[in-house]
Structures are given as structure tokens and as C-alpha cells.
PDB file of N, CA and C in Angstrom:
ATOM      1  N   UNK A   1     125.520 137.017   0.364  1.00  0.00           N
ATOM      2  CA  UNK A   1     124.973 137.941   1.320  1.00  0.00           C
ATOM      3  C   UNK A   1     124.355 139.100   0.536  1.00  0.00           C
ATOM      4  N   UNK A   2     123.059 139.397   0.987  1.00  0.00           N
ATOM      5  CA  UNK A   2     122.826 140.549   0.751  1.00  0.00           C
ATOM      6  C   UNK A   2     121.840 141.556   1.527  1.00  0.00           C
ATOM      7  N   UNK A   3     121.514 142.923   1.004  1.00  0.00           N
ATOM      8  CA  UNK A   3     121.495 143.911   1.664  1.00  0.00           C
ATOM      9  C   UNK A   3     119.816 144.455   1.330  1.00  0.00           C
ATOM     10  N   UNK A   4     118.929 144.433   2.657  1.00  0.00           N
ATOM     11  CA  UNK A   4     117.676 145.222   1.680  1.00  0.00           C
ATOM     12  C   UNK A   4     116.847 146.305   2.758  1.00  0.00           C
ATOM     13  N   UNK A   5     117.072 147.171   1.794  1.00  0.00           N
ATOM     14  CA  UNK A   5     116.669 148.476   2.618  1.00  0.00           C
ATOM     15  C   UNK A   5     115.173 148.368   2.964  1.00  0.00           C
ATOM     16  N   UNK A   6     114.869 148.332   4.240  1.00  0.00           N
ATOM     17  CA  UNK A   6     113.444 148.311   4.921  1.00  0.00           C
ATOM     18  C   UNK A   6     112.200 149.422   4.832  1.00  0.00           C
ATOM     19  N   UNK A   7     113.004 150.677   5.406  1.00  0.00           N
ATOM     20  CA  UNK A   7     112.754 151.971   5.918  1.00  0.00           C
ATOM     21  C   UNK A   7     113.662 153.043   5.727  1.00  0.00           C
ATOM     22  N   UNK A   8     113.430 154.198   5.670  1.00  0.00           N
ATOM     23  CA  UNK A   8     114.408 155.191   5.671  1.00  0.00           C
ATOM     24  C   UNK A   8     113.393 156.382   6.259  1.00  0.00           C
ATOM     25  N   UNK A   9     113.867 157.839   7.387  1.00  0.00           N
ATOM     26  CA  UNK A   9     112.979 158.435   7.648  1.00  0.00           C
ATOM     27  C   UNK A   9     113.578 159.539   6.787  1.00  0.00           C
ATOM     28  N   UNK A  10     112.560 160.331   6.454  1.00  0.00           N
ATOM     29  CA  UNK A  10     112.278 161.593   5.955  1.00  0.00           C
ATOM     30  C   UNK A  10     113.540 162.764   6.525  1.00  0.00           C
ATOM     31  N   UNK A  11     113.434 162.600   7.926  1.00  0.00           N
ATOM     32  CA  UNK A  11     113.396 163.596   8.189  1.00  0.00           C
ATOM     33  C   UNK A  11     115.407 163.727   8.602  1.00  0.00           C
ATOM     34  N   UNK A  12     115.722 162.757   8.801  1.00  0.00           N
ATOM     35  CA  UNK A  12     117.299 162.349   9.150  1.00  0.00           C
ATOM     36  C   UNK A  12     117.950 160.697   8.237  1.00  0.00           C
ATOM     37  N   UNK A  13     119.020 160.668   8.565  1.00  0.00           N
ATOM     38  CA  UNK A  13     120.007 159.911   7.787  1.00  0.00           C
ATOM     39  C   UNK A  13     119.413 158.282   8.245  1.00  0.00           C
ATOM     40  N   UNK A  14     118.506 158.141   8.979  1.00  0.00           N
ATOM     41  CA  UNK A  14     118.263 156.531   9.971  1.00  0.00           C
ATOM     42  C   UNK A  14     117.614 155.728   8.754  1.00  0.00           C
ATOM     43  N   UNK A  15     117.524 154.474   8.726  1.00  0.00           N
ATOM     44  CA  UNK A  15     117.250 153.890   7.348  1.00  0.00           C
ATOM     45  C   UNK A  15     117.325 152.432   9.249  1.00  0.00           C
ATOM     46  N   UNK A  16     116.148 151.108   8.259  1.00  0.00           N
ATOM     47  CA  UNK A  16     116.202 150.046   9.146  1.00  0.00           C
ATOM     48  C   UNK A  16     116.304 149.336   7.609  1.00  0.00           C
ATOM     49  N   UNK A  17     116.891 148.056   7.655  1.00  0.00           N
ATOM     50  CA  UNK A  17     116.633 146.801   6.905  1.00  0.00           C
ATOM     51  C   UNK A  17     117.246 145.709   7.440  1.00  0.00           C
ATOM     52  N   UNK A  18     117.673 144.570   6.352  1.00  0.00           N
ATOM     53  CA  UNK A  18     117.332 143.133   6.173  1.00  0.00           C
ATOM     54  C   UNK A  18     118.916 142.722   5.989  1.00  0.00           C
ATOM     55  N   UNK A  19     119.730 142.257   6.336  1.00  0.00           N
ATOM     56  CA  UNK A  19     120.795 141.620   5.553  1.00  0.00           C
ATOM     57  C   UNK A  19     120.807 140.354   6.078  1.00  0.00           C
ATOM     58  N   UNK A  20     120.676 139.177   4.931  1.00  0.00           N
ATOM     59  CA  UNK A  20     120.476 138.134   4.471  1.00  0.00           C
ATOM     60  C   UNK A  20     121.889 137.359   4.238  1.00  0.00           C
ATOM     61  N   UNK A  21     122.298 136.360   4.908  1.00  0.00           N
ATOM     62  CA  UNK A  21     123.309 135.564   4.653  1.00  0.00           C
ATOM     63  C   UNK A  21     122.874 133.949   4.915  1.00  0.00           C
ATOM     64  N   UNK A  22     123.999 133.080   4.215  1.00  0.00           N
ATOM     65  CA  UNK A  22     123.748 131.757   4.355  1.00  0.00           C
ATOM     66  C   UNK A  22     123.317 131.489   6.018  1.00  0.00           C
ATOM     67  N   UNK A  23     123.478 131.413   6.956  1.00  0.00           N
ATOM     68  CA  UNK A  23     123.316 131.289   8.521  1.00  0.00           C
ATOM     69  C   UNK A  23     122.001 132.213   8.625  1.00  0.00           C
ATOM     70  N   UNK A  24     121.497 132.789   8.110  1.00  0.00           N
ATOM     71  CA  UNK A  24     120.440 133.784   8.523  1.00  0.00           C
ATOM     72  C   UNK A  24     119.934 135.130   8.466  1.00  0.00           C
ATOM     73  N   UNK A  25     119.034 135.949   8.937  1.00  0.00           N
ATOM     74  CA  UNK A  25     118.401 137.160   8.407  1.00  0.00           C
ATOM     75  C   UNK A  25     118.644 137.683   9.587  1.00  0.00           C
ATOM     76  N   UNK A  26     119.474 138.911   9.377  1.00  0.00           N
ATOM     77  CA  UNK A  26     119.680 139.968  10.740  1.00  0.00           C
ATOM     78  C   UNK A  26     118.723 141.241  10.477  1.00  0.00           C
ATOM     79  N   UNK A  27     117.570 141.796  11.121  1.00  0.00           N
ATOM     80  CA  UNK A  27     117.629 143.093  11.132  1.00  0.00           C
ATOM     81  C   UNK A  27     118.133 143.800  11.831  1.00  0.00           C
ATOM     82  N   UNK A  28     117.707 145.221  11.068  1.00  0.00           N
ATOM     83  CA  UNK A  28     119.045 146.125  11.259  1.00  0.00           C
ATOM     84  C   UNK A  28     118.578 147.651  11.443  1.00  0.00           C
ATOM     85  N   UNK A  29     118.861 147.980  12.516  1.00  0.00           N
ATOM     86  CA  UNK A  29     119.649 148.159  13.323  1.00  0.00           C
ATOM     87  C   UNK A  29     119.248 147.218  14.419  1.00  0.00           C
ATOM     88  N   UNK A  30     120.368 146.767  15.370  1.00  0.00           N
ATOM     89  CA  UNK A  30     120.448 145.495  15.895  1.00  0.00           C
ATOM     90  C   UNK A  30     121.670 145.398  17.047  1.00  0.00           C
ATOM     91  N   UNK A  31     121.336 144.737  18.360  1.00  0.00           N
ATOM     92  CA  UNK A  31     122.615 144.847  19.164  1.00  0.00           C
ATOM     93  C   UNK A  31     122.827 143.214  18.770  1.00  0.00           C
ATOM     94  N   UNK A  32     124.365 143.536  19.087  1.00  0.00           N
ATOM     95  CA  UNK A  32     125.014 142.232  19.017  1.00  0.00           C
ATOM     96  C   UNK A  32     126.428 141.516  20.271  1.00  0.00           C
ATOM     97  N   UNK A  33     125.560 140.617  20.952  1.00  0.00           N
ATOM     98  CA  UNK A  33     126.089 140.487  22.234  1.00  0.00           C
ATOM     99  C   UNK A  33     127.714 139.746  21.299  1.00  0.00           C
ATOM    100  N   UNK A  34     128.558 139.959  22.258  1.00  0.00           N
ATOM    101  CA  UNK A  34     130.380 139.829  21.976  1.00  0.00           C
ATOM    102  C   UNK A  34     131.081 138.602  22.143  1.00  0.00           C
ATOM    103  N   UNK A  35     130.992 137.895  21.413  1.00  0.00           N
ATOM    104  CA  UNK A  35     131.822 136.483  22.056  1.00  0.00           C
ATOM    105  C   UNK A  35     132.872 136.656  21.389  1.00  0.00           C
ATOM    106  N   UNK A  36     133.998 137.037  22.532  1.00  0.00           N
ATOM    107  CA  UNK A  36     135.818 137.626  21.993  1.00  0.00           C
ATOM    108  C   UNK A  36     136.191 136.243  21.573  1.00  0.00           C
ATOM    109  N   UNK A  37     135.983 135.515  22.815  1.00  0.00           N
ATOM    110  CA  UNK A  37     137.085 134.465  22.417  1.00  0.00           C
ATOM    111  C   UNK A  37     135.844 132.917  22.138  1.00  0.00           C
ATOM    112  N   UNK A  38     135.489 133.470  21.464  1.00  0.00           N
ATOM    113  CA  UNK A  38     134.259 132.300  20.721  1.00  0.00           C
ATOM    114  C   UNK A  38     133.300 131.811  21.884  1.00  0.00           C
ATOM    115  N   UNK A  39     132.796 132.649  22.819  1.00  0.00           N
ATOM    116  CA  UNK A  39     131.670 132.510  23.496  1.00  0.00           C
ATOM    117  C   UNK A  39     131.270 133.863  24.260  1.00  0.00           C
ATOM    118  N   UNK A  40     130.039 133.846  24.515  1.00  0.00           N
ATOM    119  CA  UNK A  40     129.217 135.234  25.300  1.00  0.00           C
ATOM    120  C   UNK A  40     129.167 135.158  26.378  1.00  0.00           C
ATOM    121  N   UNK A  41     130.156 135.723  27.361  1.00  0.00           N
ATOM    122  CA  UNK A  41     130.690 135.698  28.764  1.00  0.00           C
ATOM    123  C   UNK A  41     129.114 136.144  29.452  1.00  0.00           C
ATOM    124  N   UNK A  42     128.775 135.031  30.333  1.00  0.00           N
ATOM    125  CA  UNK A  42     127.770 135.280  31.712  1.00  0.00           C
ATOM    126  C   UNK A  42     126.185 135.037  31.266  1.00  0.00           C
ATOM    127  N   UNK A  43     126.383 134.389  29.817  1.00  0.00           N
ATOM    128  CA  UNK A  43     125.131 134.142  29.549  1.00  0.00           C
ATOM    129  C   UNK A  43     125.001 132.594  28.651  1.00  0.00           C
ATOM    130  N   UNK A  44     123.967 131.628  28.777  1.00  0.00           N
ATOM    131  CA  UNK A  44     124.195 130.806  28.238  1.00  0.00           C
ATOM    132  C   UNK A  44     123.563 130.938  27.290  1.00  0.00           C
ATOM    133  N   UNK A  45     124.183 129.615  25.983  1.00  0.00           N
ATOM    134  CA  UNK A  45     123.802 129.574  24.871  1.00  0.00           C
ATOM    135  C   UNK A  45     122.260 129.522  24.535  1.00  0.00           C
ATOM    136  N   UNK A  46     121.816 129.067  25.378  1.00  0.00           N
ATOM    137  CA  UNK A  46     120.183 128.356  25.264  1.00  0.00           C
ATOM    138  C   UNK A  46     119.474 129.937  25.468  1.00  0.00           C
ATOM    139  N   UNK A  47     119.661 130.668  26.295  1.00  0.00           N
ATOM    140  CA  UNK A  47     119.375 131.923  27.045  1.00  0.00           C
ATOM    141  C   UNK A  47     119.221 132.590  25.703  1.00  0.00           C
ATOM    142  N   UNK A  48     120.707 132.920  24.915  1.00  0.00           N
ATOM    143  CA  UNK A  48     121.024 133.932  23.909  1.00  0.00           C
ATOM    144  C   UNK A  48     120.143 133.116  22.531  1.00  0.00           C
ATOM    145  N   UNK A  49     119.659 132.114  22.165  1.00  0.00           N
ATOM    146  CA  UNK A  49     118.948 131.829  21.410  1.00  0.00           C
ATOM    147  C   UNK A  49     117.570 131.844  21.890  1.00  0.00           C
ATOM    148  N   UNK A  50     117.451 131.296  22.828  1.00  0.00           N
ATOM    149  CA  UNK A  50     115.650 131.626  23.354  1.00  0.00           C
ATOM    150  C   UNK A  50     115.189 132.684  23.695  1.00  0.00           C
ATOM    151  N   UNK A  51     115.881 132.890  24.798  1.00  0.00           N
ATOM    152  CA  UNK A  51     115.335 134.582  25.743  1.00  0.00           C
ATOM    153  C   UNK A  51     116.020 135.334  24.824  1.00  0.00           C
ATOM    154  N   UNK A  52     116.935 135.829  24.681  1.00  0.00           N
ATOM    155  CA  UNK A  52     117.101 137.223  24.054  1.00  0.00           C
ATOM    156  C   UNK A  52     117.122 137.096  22.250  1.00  0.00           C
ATOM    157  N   UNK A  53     117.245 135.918  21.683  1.00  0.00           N
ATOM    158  CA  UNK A  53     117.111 135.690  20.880  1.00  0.00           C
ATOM    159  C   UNK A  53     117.823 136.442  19.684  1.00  0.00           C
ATOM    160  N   UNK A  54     119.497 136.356  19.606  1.00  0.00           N
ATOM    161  CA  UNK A  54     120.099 136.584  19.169  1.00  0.00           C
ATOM    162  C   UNK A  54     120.443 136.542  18.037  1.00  0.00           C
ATOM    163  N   UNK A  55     120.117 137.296  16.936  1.00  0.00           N
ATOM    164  CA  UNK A  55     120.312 137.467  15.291  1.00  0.00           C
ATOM    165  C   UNK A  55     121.827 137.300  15.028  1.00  0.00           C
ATOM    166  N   UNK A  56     122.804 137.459  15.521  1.00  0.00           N
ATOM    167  CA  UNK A  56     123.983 137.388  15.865  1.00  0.00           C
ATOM    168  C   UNK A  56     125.109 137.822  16.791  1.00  0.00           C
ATOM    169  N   UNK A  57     126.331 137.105  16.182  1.00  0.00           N
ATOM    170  CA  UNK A  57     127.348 137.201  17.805  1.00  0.00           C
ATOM    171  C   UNK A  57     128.314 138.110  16.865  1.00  0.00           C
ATOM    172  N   UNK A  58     129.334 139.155  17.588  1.00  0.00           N
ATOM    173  CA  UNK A  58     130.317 139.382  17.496  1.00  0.00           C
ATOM    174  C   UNK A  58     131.095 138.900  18.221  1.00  0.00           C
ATOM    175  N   UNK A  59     132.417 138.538  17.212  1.00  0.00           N
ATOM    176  CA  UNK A  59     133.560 138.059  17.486  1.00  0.00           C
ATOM    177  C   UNK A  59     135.008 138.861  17.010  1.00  0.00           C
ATOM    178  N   UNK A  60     135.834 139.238  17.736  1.00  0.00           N
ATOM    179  CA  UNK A  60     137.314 139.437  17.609  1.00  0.00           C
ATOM    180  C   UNK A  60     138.361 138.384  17.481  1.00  0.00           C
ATOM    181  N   UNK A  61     138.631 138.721  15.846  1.00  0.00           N
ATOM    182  CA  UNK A  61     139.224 138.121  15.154  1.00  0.00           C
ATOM    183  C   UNK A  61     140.825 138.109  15.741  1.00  0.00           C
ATOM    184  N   UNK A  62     141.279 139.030  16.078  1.00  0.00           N
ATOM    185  CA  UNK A  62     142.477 138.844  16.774  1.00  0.00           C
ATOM    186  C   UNK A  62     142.760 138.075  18.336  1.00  0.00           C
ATOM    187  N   UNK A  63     141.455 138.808  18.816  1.00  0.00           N
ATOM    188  CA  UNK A  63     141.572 137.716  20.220  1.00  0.00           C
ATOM    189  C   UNK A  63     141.010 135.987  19.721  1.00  0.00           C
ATOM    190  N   UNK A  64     140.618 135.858  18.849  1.00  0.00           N
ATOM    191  CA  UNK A  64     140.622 134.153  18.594  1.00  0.00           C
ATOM    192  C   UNK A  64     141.645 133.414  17.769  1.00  0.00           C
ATOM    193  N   UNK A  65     142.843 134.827  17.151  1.00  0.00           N
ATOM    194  CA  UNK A  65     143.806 134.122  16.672  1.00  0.00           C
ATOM    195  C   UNK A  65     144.309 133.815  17.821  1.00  0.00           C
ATOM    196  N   UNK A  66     144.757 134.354  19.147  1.00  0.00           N
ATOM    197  CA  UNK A  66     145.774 133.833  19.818  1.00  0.00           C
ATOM    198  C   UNK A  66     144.608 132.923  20.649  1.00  0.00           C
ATOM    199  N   UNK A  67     143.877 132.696  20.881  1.00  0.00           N
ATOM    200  CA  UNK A  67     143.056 131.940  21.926  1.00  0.00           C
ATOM    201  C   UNK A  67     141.645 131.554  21.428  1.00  0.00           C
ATOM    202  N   UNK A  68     141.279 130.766  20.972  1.00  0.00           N
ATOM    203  CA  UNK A  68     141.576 129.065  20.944  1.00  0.00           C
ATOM    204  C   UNK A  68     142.969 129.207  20.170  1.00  0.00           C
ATOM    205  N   UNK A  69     142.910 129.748  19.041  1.00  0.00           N
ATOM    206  CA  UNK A  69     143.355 129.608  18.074  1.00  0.00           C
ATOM    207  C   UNK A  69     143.192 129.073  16.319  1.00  0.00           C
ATOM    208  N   UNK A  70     144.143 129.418  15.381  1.00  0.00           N
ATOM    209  CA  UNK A  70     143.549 128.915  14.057  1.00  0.00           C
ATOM    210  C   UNK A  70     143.434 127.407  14.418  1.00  0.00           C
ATOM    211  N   UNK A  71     144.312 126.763  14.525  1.00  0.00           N
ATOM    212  CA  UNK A  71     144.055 125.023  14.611  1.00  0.00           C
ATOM    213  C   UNK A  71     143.321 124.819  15.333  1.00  0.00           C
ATOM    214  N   UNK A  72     142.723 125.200  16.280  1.00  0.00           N
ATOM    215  CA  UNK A  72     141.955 124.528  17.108  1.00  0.00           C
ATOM    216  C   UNK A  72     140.084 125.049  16.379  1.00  0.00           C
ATOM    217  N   UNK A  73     140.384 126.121  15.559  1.00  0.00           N
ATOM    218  CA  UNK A  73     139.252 126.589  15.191  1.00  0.00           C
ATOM    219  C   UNK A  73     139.316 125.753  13.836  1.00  0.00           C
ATOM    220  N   UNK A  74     140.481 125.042  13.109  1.00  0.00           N
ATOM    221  CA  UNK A  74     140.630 124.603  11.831  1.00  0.00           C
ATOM    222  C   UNK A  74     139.964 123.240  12.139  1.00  0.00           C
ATOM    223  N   UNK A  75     140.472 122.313  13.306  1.00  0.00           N
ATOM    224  CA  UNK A  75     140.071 121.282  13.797  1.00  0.00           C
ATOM    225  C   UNK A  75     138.375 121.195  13.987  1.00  0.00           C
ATOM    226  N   UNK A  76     137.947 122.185  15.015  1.00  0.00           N
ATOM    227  CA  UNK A  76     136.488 122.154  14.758  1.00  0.00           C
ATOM    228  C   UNK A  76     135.588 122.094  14.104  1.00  0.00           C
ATOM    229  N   UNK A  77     136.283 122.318  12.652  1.00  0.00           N
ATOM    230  CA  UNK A  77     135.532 122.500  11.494  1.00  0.00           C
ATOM    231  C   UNK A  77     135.092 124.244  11.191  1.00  0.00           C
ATOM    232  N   UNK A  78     135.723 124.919  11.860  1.00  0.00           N
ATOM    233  CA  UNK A  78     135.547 126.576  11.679  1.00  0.00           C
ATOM    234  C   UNK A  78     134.943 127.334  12.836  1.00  0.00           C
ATOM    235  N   UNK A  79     134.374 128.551  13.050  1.00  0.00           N
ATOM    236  CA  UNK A  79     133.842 129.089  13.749  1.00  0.00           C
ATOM    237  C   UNK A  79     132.534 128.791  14.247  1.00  0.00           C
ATOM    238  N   UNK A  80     131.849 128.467  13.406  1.00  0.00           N
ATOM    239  CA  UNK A  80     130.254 128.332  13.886  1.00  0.00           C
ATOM    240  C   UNK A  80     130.360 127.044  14.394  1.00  0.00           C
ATOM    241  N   UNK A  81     131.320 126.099  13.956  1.00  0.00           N
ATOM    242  CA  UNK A  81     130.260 124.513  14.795  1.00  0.00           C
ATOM    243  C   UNK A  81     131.321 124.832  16.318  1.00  0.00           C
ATOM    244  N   UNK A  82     132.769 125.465  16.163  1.00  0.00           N
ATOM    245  CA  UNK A  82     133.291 125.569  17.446  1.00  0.00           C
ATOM    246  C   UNK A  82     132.656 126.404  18.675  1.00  0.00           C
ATOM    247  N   UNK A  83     131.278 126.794  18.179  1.00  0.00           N
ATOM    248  CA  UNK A  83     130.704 128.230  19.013  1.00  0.00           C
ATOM    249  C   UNK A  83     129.639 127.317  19.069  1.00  0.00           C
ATOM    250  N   UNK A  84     129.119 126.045  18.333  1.00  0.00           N
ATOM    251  CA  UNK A  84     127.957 125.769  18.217  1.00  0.00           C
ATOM    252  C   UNK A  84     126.620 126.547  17.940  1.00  0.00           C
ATOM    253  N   UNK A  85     127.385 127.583  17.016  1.00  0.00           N
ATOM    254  CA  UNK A  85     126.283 128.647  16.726  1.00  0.00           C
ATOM    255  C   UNK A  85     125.667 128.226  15.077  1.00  0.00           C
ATOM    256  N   UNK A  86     124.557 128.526  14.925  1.00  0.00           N
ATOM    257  CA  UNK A  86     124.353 128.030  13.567  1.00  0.00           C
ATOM    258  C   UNK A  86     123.830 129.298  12.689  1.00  0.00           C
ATOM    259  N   UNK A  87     124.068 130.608  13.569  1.00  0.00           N
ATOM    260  CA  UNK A  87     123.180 131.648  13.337  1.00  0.00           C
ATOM    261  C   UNK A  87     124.492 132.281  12.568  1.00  0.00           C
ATOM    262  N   UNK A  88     123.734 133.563  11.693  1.00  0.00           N
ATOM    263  CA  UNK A  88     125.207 134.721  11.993  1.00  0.00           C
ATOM    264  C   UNK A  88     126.311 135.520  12.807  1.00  0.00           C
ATOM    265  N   UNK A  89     127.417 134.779  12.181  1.00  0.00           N
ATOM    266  CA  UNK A  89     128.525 135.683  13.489  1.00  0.00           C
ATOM    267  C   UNK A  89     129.546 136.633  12.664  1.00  0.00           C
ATOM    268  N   UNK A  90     129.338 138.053  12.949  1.00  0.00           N
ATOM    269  CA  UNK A  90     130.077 138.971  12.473  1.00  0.00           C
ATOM    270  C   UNK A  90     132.076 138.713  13.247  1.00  0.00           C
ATOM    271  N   UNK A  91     132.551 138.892  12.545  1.00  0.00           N
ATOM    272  CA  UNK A  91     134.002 139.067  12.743  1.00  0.00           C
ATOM    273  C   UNK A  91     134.427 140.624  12.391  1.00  0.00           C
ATOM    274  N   UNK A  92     135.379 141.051  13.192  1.00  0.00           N
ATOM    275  CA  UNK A  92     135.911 142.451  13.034  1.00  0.00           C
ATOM    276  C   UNK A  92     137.378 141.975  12.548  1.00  0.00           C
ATOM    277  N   UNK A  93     138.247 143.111  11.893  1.00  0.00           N
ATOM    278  CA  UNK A  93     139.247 142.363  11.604  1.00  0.00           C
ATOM    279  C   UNK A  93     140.762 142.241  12.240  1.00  0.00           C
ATOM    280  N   UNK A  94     140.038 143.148  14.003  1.00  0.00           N
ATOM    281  CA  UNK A  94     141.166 143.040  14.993  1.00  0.00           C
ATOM    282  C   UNK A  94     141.784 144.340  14.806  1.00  0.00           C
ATOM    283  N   UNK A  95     141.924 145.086  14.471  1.00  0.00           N
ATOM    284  CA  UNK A  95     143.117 145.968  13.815  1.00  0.00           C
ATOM    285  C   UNK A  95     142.975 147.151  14.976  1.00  0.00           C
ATOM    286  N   UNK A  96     141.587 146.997  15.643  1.00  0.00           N
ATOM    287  CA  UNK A  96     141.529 148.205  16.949  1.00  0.00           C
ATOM    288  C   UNK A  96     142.725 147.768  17.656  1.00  0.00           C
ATOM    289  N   UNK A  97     143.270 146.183  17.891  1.00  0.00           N
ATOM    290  CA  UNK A  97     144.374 145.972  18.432  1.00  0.00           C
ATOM    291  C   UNK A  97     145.439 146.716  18.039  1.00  0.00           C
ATOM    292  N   UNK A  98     145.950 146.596  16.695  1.00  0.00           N
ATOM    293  CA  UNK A  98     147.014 147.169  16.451  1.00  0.00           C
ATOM    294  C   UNK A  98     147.425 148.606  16.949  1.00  0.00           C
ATOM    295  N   UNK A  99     146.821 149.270  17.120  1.00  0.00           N
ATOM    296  CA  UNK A  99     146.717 150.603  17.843  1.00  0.00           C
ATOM    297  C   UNK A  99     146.991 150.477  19.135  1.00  0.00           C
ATOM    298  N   UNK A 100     145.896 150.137  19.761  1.00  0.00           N
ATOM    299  CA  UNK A 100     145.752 149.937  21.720  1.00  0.00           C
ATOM    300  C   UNK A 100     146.549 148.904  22.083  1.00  0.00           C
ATOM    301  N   UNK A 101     146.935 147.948  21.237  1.00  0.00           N
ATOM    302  CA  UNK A 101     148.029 147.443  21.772  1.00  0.00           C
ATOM    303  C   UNK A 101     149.888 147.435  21.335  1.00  0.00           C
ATOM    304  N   UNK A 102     149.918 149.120  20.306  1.00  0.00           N
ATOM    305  CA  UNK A 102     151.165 149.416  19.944  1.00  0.00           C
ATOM    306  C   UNK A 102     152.379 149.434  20.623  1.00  0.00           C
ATOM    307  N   UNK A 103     152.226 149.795  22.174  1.00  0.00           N
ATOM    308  CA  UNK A 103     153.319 149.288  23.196  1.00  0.00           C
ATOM    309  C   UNK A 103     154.134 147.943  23.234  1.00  0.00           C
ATOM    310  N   UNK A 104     152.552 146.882  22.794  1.00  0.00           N
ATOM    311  CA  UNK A 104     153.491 145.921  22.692  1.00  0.00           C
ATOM    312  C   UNK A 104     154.358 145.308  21.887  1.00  0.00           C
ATOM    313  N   UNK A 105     154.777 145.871  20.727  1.00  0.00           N
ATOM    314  CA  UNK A 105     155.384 145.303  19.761  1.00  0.00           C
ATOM    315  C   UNK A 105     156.357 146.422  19.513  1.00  0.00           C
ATOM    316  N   UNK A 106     157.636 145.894  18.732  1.00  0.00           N
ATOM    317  CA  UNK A 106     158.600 146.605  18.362  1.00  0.00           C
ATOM    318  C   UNK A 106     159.380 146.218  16.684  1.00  0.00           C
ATOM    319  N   UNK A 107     159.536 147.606  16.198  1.00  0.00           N
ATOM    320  CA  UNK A 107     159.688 147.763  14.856  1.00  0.00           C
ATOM    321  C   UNK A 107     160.930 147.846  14.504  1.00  0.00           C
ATOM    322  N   UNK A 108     161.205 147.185  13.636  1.00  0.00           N
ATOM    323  CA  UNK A 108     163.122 147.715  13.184  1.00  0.00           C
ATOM    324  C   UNK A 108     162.772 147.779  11.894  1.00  0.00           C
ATOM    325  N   UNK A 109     163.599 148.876  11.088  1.00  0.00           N
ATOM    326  CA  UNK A 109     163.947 149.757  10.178  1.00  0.00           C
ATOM    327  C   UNK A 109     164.228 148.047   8.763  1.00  0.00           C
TER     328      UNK A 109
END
């Protein structure tokens, strides 16, 4: 993967470029529709590659450990052929969970 600076303005911190990975070329700055649990709720696949034409998906790495899950994502052969995506898909590394969902878990000493 790599990183290539496009633009930068003069006048403030905004900069546009290129980042380049095996799956594809995202520019940047860029929205990226959310598939939590390895798909983009209310829109179809054909849609998000044709019509809106999607440089990539975000995905939450914690909501796809518990749902599909690792085996079922190990079985598929990984993330992209289980999404049938062939493009770039960013992963976060969940950890906003650990916070917002601190109620649910309990710690011993």
C-alpha cells in the first residue's frame, strides 16, 4: 500500500490524494458507505459499484467477530470474496466498542 499526495491548499491544513492498494486506488478525501456486519444495509451491491460507485466499504471489525464470525469469514476464504467485494475494504479495529460497550463486561483484580 501506498500513499500519494495529490494537492495541498495554501491557505489551510486540506491536502487531496491517491492511496493505492492491492484491491485498488481510493481517492482521498472520500465517503465510505459501512458494511458492519459484511454488507451495506438498504443498498445493493450492483447499485454501490455502478451508481454510486464505491472506492470502498467500511467494516467493523468487532461487529464481524461476533457475526458472521472468524470461521465463517475463515471458510469463505476471508473478507472480500465473503462480501463479494473485490474493491478496497477498510477495517477499524473495534475498540470504539470497548468503551460504549464497558457496561457490558466485568473485571476482576
Amino acid at each position: 500500500m501506498r500513499f500519494t499526495l495529490n494537492a495541498t491548499c495554501k491557505d489551510s491544513s486540506a491536502r487531496s490524494g491517491t492511496i493505492v492498494t492491492d484491491h485498488g486506488e481510493i481517492p482521498t478525501p472520500i465517503f465510505m458507505p459501512v458494511g458492519t456486519l459484511g454488507n451495506v444495509k438498504g443498498i445493493s451491491q450492483k447499485e454501490l459499484e455502478e451508481e454510486i460507485d464505491a472506492k470502498i466499504i467500511l467494516g467493523n471489525t468487532y461487529h464481524l467477530y461476533l457475526r458472521p464470525g472468524l470461521e465463517i469469514l475463515k471458510s469463505a476464504g476471508g473478507l472480500h470474496r465473503f462480501m463479494s467485494w473485490d474493491r478496497p475494504i477498510l477495517t477499524d479495529s473495534g475498540g470504539y466498542q470497548v468503551f460504549s460497550l464497558a457496561h457490558n463486561r466485568k473485571l476482576k483484580p
